[in-house]
Protein backbone atom coordinates (compact mmCIF):
# COMPACT_ATOMS: atom_id res chain seq x y z
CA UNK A 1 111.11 -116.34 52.00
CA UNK A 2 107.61 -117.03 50.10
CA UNK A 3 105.73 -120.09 51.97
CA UNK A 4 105.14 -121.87 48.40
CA UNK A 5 109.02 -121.64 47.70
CA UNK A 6 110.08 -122.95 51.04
CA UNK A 7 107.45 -126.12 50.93
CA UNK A 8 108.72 -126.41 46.90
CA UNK A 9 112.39 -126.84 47.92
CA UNK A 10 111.94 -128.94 50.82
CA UNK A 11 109.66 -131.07 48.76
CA UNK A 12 111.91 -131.32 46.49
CA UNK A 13 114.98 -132.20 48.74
CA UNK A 14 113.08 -134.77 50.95
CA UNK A 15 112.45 -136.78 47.31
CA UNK A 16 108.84 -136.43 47.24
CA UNK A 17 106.68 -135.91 43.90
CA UNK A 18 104.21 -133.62 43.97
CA UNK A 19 101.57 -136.57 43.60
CA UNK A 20 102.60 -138.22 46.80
CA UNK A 21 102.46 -134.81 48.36
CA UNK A 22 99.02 -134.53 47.26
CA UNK A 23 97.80 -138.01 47.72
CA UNK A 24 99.00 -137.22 51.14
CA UNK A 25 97.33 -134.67 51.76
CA UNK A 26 93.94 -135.92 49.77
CA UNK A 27 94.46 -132.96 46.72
CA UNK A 28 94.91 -132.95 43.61
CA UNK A 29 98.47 -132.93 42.12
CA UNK A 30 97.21 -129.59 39.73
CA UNK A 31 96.61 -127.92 43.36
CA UNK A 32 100.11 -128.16 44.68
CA UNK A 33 102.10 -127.57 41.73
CA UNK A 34 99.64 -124.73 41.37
CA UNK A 35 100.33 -123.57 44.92
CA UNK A 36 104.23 -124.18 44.41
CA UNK A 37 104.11 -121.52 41.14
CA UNK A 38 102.60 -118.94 43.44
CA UNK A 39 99.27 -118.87 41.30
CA UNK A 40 96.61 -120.39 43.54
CA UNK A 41 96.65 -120.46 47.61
CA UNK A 42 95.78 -123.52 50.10
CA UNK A 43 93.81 -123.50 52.94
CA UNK A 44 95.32 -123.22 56.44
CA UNK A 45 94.42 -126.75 57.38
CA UNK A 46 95.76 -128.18 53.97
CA UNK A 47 99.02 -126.09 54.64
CA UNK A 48 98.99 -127.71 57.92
CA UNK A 49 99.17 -131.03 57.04
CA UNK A 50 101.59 -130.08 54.24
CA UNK A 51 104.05 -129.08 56.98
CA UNK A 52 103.70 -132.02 59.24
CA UNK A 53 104.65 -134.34 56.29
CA UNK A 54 107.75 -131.94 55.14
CA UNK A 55 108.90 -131.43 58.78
CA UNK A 56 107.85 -127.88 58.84
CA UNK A 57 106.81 -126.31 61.97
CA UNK A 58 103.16 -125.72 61.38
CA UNK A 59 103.34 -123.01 63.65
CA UNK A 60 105.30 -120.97 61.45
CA UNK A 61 102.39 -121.32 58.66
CA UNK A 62 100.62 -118.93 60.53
CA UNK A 63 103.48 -116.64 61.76
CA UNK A 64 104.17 -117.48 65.26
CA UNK A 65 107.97 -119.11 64.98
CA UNK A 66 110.42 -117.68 63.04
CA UNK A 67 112.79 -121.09 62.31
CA UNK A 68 110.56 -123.16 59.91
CA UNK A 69 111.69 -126.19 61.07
CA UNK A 70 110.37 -128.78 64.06
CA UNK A 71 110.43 -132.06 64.44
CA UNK A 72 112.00 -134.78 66.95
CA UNK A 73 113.11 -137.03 64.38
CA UNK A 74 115.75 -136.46 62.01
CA UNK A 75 115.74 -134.37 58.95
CA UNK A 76 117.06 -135.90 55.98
CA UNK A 77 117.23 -133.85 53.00
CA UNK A 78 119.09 -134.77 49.78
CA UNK A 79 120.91 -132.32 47.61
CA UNK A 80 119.49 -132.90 44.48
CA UNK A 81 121.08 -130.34 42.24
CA UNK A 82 117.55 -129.02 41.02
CA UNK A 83 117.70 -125.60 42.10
CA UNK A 84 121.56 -124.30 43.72
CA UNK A 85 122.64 -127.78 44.84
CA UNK A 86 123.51 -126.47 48.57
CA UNK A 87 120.38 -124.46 48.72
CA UNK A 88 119.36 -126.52 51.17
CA UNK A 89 122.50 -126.07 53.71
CA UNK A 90 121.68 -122.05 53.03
CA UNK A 91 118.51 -122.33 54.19
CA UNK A 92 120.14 -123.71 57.49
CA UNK A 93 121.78 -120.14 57.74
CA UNK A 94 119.13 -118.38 56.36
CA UNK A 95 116.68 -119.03 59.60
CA UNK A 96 119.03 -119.23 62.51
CA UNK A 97 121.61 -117.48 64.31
CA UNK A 98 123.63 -120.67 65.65
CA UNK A 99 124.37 -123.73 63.77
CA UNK A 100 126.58 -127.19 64.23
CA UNK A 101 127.61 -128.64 61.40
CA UNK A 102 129.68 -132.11 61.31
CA UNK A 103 130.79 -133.20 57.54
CA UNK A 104 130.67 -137.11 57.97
CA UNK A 105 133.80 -138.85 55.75
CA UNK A 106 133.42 -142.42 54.66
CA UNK A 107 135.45 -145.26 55.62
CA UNK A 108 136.91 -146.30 52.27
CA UNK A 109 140.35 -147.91 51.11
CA UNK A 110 141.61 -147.14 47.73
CA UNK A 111 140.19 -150.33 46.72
CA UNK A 112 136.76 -149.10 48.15
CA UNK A 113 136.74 -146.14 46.59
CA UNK A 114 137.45 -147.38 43.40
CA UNK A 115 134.35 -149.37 43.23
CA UNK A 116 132.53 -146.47 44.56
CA UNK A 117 133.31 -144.53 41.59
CA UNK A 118 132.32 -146.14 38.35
CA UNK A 119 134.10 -142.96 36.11
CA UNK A 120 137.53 -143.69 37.96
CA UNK A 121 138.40 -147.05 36.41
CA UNK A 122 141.73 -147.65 37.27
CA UNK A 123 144.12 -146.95 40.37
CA UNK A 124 146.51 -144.85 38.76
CA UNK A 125 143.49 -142.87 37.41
CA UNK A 126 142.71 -142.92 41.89
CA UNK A 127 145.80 -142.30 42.98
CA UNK A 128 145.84 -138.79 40.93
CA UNK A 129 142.86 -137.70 43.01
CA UNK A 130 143.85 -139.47 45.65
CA UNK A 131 144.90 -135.51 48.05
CA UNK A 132 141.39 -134.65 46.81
CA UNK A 133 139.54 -138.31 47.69
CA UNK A 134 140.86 -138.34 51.29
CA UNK A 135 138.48 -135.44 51.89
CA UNK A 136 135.64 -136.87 50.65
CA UNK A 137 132.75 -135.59 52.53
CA UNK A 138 129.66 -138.35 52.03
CA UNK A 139 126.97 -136.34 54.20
CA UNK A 140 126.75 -133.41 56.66
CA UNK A 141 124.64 -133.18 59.62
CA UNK A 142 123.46 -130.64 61.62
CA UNK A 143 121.62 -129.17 64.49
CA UNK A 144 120.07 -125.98 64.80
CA UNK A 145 119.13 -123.83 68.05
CA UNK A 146 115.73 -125.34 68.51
CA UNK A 147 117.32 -128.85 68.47
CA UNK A 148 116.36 -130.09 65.24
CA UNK A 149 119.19 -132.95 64.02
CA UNK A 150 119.39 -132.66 59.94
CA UNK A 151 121.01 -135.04 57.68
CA UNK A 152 121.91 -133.87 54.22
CA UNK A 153 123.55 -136.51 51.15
CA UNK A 154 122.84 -136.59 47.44
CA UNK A 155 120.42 -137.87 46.32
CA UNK A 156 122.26 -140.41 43.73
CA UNK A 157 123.93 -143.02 45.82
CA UNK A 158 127.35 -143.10 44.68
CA UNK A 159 128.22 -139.14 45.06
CA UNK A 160 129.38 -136.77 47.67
CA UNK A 161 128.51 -133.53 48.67
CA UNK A 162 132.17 -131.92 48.64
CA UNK A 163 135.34 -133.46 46.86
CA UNK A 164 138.78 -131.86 47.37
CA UNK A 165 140.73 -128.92 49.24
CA UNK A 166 137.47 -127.09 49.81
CA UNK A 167 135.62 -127.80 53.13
CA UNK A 168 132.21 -127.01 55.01
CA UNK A 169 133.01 -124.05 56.53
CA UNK A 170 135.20 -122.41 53.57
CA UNK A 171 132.24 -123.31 51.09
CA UNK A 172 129.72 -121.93 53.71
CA UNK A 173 131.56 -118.49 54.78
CA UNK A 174 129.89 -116.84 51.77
CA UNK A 175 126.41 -117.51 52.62
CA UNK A 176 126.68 -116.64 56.28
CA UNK A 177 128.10 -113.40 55.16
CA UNK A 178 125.63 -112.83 52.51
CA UNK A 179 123.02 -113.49 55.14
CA UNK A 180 124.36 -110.79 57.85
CA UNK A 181 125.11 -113.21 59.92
CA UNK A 182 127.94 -113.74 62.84
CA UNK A 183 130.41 -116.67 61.46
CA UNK A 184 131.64 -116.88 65.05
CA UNK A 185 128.48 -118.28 65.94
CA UNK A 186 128.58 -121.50 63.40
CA UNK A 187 130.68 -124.24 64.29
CA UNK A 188 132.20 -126.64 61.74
CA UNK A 189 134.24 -130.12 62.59
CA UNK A 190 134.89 -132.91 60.27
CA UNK A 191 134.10 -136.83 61.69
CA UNK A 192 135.19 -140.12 60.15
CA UNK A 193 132.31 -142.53 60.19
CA UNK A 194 132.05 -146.36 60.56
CA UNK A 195 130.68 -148.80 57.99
CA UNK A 196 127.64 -149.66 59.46
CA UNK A 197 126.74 -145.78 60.17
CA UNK A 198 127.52 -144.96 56.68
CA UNK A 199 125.71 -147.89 55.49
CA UNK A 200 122.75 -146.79 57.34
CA UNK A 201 123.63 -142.90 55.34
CA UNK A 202 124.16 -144.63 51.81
CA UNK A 203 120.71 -146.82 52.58
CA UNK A 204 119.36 -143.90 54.20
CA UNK A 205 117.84 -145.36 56.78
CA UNK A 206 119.59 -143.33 59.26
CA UNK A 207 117.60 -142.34 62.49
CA UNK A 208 118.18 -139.53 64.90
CA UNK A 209 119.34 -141.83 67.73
CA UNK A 210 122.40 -142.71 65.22
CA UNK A 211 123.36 -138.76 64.31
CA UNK A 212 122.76 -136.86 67.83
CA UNK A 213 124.95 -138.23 70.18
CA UNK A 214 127.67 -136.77 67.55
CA UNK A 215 126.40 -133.37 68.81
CA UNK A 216 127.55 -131.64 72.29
CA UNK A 217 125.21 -132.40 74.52
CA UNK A 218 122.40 -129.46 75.10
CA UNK A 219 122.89 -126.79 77.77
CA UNK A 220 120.08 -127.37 80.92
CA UNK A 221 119.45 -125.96 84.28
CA UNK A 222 121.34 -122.84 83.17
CA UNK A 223 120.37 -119.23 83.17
CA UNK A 224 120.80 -116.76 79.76
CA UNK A 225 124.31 -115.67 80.79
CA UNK A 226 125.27 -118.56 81.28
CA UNK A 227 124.48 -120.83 78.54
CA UNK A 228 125.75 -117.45 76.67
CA UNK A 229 129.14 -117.62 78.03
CA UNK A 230 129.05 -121.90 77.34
CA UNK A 231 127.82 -121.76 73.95
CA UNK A 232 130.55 -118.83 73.04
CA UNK A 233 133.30 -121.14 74.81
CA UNK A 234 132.37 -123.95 72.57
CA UNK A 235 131.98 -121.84 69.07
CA UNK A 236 135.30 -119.62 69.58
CA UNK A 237 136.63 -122.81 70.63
CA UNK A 238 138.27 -121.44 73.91
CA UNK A 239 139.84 -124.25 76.08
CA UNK A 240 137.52 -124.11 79.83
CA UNK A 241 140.73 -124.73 81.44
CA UNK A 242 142.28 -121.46 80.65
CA UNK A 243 139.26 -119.40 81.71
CA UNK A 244 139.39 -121.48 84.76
CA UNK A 245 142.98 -120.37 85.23
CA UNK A 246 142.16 -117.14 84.65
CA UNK A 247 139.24 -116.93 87.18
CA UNK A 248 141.76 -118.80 89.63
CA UNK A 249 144.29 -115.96 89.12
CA UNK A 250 142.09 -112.70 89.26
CA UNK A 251 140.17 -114.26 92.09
CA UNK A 252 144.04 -114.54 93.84
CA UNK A 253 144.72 -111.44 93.00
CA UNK A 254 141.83 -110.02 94.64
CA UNK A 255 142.43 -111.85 97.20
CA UNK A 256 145.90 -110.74 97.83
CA UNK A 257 145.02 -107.00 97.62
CA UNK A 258 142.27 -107.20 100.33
CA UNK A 259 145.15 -108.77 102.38
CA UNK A 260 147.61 -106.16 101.77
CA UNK A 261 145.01 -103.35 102.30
């Protein structure tokens, strides 16, 4: 993907102009949007602070990573309907093989939900959306194979990012295909939050310490083949017992032929 797309989009999606990207960054606002159009370049060091400031690995600026993204606190990004509203969900996809993704539903009552949203003004208007409501996904997280945690929400306060029958992974099958690559490999689950988390969400000020312990923990002290054979466990979502069992029963069988023999 071109650098000055990639820094435009996340730009975009993190909710910052491009003056306060360029105040940041001590240059002028003419320079960036410049830069963003693809008609003038930046300098390396420019582009550098740039990246720290959009949580972009500056490393991959200059070609050495291939996963744009680094950095130990957590993402947020809003889907702000700009360019394709879950553009920034494909880009997920787009630069890694492996992804978790958790769709985070609020804890509202019919009452709650009513006040949430203004256009429905009466319960009997509710109640006919009511199979779709009770699937209201309010944010999605997710973490990537470097360990990056990302938080994604609209950006207007009252909205969520999927209503109805359709969920994460059905909506996200498409671009995982269209990308080339292996579905088996992305894991989807759904979590019902509590108030104060999706307080923090709606307020967004969220932290990383409130998202990651949602996440398996990470695989240590293992060789390749091993966190291989975890990892594919987990995402094919094979139950450890009945490999166990299955270990337990070849290893008897063995066992029972070097008797007989």
């Amino acid at each position: 993907m071109n650098l000055s797309f990639l820094i435009s989009t996340i730009r975009k999606s993190k909710g910052i102009t491009q003056e306060e990207l360029a105040r940041k960054v001590q240059k002028n606002r003419s320079a960036i949007a410049q830069f963003e159009k693809g008609h003038a370049s930046l300098s390396k060091e420019t582009l550098s602070k740039i990246a720290i400031d959009l949580d972009i690995n500056p490393e991959y600026i200059v070609g050495n990573v291939s996963n744009p993204f680094s950095s130990d606190k957590l993402i947020k990004l809003f889907l702000t309907g700009i360019f394709p509203e879950y553009f920034p969900l494909y880009l997920l996809v787009l630069y890694n093989q492996s992804l978790e993704f958790i769709s985070l539903i609020p804890p509202m009552n019919i009452i709650e939900k009513m006040r949430f949203l203004p256009t429905l003004r009466t319960i009997g208007a509710l109640r006919n959306f009511e199979s779709f409501l009770g699937k209201m996904v309010y944010a999605v997280c997710a973490r990537d194979v470097d360990g990056n945690i990302f938080i994604f929400r609209r950006k207007q306060i009252n909205d969520f990012v999927l209503w109805g029958k359709i969920d994460l992974e059905s909506f996200m099958s498409s671009a995982i295909a269209n990308y080339g690559k292996d579905k088996s490999r992305f894991s989807f689950r759904v979590k019902e939050i509590d108030k104060e988390l999706f307080n923090k969400i709606k307020d967004w000020t969220v932290e990383r310490e409130d998202i990651e312990p949602m996440f398996s923990k990470p695989i240590s002290a293992l060789n390749e083949q091993e966190k291989e054979l975890i990892v594919t466990l987990r995402e094919r979502r094979i139950e450890p017992t009945s490999v166990l069992n299955l270990i337990n029963q070849t290893t008897k069988n063995i066992t029972s032929h070097k008797n007989e023999q």
